[in-house]
PDB file of N, CA and C in Angstrom:
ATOM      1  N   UNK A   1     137.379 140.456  82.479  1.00  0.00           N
ATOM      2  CA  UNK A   1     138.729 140.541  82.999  1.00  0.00           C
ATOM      3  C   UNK A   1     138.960 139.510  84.099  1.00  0.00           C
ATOM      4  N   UNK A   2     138.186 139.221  84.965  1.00  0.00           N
ATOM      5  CA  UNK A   2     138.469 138.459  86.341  1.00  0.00           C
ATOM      6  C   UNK A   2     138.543 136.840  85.585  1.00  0.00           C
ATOM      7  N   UNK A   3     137.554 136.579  84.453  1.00  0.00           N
ATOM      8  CA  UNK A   3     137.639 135.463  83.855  1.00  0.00           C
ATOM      9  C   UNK A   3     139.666 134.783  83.258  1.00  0.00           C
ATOM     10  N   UNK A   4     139.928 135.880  82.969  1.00  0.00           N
ATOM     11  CA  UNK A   4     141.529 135.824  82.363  1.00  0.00           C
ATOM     12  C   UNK A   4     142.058 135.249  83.892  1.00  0.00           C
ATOM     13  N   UNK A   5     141.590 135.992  84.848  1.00  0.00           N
ATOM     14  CA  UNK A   5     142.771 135.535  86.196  1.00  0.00           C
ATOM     15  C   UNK A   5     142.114 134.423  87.105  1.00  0.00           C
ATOM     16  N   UNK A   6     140.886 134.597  86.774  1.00  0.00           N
ATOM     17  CA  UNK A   6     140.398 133.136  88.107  1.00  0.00           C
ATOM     18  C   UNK A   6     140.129 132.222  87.468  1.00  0.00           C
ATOM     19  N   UNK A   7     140.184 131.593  85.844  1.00  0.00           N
ATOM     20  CA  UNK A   7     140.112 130.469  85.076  1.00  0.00           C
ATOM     21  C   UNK A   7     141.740 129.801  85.235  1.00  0.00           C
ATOM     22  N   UNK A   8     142.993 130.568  85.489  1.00  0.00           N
ATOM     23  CA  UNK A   8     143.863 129.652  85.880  1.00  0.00           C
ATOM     24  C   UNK A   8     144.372 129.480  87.283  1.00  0.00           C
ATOM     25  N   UNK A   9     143.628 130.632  87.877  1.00  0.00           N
ATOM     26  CA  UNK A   9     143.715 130.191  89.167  1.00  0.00           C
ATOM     27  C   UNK A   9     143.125 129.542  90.319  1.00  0.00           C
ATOM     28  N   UNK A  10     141.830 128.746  89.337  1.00  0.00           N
ATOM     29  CA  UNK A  10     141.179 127.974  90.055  1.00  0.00           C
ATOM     30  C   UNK A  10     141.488 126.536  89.587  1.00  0.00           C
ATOM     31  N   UNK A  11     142.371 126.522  88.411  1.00  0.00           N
ATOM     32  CA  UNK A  11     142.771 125.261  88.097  1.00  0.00           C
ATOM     33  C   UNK A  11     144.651 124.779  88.267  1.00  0.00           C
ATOM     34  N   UNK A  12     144.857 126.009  89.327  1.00  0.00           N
ATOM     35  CA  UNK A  12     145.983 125.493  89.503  1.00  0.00           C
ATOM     36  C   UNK A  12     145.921 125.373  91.272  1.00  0.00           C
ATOM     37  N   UNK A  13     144.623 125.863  91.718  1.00  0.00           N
ATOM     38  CA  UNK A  13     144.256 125.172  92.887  1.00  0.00           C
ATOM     39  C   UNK A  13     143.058 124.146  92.864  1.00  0.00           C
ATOM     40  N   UNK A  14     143.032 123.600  92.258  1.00  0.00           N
ATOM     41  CA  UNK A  14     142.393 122.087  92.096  1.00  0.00           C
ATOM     42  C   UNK A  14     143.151 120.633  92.739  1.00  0.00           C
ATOM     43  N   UNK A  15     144.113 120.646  92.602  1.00  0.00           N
ATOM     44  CA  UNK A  15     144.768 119.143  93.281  1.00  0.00           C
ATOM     45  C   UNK A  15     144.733 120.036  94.553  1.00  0.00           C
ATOM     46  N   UNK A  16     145.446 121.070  95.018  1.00  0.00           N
ATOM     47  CA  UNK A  16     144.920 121.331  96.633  1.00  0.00           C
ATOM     48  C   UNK A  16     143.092 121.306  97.138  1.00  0.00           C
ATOM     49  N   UNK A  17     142.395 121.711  96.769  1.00  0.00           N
ATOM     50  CA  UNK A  17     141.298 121.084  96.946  1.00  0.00           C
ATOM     51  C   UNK A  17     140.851 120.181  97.091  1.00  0.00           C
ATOM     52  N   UNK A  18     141.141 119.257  96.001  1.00  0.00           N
ATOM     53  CA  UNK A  18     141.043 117.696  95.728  1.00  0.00           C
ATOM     54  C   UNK A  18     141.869 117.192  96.864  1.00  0.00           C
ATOM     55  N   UNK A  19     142.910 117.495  97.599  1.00  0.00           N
ATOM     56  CA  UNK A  19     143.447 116.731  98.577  1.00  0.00           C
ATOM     57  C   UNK A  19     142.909 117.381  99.888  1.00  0.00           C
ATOM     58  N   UNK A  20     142.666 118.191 100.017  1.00  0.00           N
ATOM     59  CA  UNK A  20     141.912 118.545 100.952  1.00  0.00           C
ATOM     60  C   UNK A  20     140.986 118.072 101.400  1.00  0.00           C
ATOM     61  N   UNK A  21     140.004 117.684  99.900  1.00  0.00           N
ATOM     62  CA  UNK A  21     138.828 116.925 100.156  1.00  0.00           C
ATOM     63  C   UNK A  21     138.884 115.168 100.354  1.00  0.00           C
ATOM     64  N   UNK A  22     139.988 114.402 100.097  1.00  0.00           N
ATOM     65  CA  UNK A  22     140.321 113.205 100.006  1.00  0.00           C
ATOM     66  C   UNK A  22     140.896 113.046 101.633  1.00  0.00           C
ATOM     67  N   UNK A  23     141.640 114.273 102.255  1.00  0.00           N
ATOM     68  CA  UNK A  23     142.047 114.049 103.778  1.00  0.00           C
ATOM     69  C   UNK A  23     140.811 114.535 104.261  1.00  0.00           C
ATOM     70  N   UNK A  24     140.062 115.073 104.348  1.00  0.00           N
ATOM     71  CA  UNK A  24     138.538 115.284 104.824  1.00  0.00           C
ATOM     72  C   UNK A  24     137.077 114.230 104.597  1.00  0.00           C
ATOM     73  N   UNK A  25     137.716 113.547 103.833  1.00  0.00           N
ATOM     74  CA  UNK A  25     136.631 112.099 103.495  1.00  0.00           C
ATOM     75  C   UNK A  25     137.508 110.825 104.073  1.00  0.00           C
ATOM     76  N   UNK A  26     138.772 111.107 104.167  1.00  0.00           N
ATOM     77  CA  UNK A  26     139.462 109.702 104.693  1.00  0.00           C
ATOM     78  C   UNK A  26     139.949 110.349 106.883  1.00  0.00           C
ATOM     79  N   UNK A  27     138.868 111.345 106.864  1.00  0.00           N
ATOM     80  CA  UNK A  27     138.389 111.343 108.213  1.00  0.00           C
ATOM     81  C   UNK A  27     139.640 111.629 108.958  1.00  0.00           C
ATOM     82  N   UNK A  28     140.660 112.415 108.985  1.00  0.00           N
ATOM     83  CA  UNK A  28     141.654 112.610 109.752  1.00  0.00           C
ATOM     84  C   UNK A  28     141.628 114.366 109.177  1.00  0.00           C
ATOM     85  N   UNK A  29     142.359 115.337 110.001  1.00  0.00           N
ATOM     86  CA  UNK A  29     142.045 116.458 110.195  1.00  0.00           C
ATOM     87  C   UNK A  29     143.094 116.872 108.818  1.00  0.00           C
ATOM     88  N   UNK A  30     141.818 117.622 107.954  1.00  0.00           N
ATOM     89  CA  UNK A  30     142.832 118.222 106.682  1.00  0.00           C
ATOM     90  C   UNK A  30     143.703 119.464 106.576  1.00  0.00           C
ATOM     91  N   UNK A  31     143.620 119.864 107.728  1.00  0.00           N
ATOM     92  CA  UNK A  31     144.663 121.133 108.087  1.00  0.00           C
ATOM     93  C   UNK A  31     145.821 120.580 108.819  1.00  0.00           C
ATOM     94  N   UNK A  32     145.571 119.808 109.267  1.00  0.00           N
ATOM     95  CA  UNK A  32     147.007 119.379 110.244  1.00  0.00           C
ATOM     96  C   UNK A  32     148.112 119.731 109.677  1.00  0.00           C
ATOM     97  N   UNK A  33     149.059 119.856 110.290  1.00  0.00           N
ATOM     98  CA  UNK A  33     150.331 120.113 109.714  1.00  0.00           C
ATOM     99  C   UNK A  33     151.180 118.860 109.157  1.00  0.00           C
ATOM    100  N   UNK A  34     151.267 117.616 109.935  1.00  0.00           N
ATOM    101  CA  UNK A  34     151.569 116.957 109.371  1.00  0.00           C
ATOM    102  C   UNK A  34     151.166 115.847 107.854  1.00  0.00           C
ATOM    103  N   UNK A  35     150.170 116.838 107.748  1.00  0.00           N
ATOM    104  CA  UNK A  35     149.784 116.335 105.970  1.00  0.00           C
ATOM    105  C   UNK A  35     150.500 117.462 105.327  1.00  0.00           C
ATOM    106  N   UNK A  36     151.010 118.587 105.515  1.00  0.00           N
ATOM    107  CA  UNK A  36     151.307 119.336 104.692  1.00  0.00           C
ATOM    108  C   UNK A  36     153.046 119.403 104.913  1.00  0.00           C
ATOM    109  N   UNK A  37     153.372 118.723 104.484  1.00  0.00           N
ATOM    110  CA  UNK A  37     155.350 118.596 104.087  1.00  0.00           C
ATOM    111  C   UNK A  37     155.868 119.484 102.873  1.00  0.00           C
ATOM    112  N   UNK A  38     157.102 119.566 102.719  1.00  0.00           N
ATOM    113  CA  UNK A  38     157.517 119.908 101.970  1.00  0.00           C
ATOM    114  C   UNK A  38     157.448 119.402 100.280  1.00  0.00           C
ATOM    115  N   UNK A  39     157.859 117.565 100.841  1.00  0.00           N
ATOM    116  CA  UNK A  39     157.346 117.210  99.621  1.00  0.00           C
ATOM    117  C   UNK A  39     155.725 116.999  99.017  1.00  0.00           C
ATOM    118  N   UNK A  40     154.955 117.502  99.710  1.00  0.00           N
ATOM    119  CA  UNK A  40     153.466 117.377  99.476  1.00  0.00           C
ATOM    120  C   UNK A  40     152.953 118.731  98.758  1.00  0.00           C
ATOM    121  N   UNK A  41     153.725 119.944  99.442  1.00  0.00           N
ATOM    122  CA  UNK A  41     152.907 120.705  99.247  1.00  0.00           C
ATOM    123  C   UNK A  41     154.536 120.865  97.456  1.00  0.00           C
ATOM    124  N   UNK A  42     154.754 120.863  97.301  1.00  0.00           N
ATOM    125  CA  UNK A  42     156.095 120.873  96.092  1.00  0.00           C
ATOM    126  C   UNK A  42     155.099 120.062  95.011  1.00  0.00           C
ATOM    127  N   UNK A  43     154.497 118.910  95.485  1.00  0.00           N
ATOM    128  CA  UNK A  43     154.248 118.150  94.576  1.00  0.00           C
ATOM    129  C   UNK A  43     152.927 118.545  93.705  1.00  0.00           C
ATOM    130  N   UNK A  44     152.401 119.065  94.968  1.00  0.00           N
ATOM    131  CA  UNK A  44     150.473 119.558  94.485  1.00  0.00           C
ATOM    132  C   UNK A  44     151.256 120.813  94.117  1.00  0.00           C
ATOM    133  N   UNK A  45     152.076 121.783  94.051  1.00  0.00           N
ATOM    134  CA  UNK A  45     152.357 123.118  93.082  1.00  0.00           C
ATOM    135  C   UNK A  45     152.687 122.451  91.712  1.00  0.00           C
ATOM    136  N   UNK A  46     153.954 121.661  91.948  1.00  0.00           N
ATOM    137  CA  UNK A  46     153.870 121.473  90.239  1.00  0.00           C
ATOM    138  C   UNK A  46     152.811 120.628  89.129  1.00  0.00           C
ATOM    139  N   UNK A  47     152.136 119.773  90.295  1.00  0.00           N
ATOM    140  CA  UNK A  47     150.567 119.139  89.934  1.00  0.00           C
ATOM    141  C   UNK A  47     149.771 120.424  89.121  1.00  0.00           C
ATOM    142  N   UNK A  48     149.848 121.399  90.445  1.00  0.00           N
ATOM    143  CA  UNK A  48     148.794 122.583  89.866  1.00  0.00           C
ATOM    144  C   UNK A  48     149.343 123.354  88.646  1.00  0.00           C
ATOM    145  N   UNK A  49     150.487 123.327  88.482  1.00  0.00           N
ATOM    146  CA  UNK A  49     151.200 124.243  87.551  1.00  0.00           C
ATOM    147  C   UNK A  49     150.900 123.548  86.131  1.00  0.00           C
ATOM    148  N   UNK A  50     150.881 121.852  86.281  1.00  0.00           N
ATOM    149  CA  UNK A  50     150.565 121.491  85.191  1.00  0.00           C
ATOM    150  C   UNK A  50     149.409 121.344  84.339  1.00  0.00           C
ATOM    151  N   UNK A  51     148.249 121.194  85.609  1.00  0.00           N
ATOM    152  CA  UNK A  51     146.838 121.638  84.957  1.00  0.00           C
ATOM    153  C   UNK A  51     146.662 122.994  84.622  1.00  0.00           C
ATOM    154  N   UNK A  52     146.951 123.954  85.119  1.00  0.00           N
ATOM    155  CA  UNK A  52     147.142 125.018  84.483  1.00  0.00           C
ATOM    156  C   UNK A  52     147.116 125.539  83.374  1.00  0.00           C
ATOM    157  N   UNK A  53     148.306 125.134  83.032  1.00  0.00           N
ATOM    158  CA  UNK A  53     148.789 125.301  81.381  1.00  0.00           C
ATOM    159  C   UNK A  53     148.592 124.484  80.735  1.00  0.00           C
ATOM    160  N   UNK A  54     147.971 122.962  80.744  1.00  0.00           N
ATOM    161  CA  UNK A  54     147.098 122.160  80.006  1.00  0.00           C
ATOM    162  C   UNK A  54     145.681 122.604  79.964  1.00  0.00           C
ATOM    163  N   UNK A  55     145.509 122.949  80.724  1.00  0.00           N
ATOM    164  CA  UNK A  55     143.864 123.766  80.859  1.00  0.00           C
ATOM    165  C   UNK A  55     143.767 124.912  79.768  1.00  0.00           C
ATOM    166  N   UNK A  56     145.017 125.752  80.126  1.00  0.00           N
ATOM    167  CA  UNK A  56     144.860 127.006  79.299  1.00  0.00           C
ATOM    168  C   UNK A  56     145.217 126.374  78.340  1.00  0.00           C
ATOM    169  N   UNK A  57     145.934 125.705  77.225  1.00  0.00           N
ATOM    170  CA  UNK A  57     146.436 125.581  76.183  1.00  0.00           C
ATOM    171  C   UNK A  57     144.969 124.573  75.553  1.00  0.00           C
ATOM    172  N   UNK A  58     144.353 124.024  76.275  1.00  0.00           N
ATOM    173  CA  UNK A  58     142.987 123.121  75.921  1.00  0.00           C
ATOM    174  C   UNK A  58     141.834 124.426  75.869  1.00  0.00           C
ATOM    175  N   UNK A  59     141.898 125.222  76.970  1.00  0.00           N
ATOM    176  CA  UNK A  59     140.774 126.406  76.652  1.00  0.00           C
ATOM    177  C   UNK A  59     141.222 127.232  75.730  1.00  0.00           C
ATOM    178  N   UNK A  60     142.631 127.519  74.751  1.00  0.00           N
ATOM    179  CA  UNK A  60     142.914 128.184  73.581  1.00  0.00           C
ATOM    180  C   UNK A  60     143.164 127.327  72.621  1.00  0.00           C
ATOM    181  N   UNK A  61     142.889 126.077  72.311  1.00  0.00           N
ATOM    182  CA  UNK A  61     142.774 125.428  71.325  1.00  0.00           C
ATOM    183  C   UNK A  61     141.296 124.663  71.152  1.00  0.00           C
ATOM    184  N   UNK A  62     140.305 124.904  72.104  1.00  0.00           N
ATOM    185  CA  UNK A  62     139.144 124.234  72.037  1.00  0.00           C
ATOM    186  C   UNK A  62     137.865 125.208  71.894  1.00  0.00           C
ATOM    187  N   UNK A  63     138.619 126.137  72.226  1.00  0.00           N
ATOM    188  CA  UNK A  63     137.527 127.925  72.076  1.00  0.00           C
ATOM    189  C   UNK A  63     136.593 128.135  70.488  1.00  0.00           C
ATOM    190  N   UNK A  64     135.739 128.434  71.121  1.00  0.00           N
ATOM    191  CA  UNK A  64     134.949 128.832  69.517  1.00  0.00           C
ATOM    192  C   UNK A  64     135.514 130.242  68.819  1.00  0.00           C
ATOM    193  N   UNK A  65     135.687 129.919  67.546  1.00  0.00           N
ATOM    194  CA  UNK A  65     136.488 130.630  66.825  1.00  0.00           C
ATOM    195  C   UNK A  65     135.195 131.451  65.939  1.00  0.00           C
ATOM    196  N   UNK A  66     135.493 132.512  65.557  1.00  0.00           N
ATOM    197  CA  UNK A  66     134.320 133.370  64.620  1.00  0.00           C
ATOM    198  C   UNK A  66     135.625 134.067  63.106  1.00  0.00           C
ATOM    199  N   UNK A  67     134.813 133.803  62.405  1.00  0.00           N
ATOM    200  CA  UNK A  67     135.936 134.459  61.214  1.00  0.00           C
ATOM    201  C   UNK A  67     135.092 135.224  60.374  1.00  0.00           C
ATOM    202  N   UNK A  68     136.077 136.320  60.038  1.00  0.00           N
ATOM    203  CA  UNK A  68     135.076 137.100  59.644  1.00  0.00           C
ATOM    204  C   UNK A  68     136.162 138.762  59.752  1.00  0.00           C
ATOM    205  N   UNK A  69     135.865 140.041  58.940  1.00  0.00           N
ATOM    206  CA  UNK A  69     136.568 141.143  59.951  1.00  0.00           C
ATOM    207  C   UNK A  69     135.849 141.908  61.015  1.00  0.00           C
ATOM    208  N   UNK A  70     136.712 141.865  61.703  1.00  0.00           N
ATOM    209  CA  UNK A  70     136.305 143.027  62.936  1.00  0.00           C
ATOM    210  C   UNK A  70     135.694 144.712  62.443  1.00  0.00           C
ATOM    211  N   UNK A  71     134.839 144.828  63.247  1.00  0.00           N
ATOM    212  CA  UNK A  71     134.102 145.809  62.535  1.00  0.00           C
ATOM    213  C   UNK A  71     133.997 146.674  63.969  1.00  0.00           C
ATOM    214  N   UNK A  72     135.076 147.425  63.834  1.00  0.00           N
ATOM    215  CA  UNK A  72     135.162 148.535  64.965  1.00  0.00           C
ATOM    216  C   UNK A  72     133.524 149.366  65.311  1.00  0.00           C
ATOM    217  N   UNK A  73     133.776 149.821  66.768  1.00  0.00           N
ATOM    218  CA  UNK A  73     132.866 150.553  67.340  1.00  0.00           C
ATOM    219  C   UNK A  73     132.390 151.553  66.477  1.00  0.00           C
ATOM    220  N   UNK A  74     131.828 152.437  66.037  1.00  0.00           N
ATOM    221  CA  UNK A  74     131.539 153.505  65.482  1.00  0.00           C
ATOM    222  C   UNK A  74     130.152 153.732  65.475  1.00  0.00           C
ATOM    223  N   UNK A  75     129.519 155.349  64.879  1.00  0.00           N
ATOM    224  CA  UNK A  75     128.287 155.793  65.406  1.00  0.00           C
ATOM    225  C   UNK A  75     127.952 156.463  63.796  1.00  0.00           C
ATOM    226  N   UNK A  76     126.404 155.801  64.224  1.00  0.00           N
ATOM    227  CA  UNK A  76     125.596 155.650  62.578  1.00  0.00           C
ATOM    228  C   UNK A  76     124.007 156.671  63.078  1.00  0.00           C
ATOM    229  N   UNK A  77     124.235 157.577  62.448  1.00  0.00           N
ATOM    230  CA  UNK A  77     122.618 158.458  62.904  1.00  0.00           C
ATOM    231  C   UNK A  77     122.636 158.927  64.157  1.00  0.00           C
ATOM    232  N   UNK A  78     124.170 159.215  64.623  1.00  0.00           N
ATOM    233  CA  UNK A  78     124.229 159.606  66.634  1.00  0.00           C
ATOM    234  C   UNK A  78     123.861 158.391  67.293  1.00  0.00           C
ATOM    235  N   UNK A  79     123.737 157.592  66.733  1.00  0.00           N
ATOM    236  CA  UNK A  79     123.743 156.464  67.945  1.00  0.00           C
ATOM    237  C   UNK A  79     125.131 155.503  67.739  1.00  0.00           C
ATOM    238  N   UNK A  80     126.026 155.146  69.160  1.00  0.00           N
ATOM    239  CA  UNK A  80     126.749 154.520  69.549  1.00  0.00           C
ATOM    240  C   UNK A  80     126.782 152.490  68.632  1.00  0.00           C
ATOM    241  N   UNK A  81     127.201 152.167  67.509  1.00  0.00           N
ATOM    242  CA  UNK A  81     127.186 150.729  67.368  1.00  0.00           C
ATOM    243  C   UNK A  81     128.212 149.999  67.993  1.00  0.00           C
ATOM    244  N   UNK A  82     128.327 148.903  68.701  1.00  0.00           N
ATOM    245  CA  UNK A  82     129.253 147.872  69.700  1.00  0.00           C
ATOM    246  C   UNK A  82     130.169 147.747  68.153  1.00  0.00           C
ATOM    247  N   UNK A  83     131.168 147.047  68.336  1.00  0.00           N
ATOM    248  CA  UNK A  83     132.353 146.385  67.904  1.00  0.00           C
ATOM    249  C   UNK A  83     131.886 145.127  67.490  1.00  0.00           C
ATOM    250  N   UNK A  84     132.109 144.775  66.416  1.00  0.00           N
ATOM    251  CA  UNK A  84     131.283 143.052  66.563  1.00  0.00           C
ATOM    252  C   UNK A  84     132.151 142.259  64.949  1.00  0.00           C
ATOM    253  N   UNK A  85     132.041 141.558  64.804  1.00  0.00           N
ATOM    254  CA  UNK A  85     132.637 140.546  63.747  1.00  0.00           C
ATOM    255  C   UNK A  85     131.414 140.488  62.433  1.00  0.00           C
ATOM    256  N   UNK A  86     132.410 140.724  61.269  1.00  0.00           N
ATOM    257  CA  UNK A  86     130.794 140.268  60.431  1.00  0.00           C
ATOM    258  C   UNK A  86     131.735 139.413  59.813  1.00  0.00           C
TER     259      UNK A  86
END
């Protein structure tokens, strides 16, 4: 479950990182306020918004696929079998 919510929310905070880390290597203070404007921080949201949903649409079109039917949970001799694909 946490995979569904922190796989796009670590890639739609990636250009803030990445600039964080570019004002922290070009040696001037990366919290300051005056790096963070309106048009800066506007620009790294829709930056992030766009890796995002290129990310997700690349991690649901690049995913390993299994074919086959689903073969529900059920119990063989009292013991519990998982759910699994044959």
């Amino acid at each position: 479950m946490w995979r569904v919510v922190l796989r796009p929310a670590l890639l739609f905070l990636a250009p803030f990182l990445l600039y964080v880390a570019w004002l922290a290597l070009s040696r001037t203070m990366p919290f300051a306020r005056q790096h963070w404007g309106r048009t800066v921080v506007s620009n790294l949201t829709l930056l992030g918004l766009a890796v995002a949903v290129i990310g997700m649409l690349a991690f649901g079109i690049f995913a390993d696929r299994r074919f086959g039917a689903y073969q529900p949970a059920h119990i063989e001799n009292g013991v519990l079998v998982p759910g699994h694909i044959q």
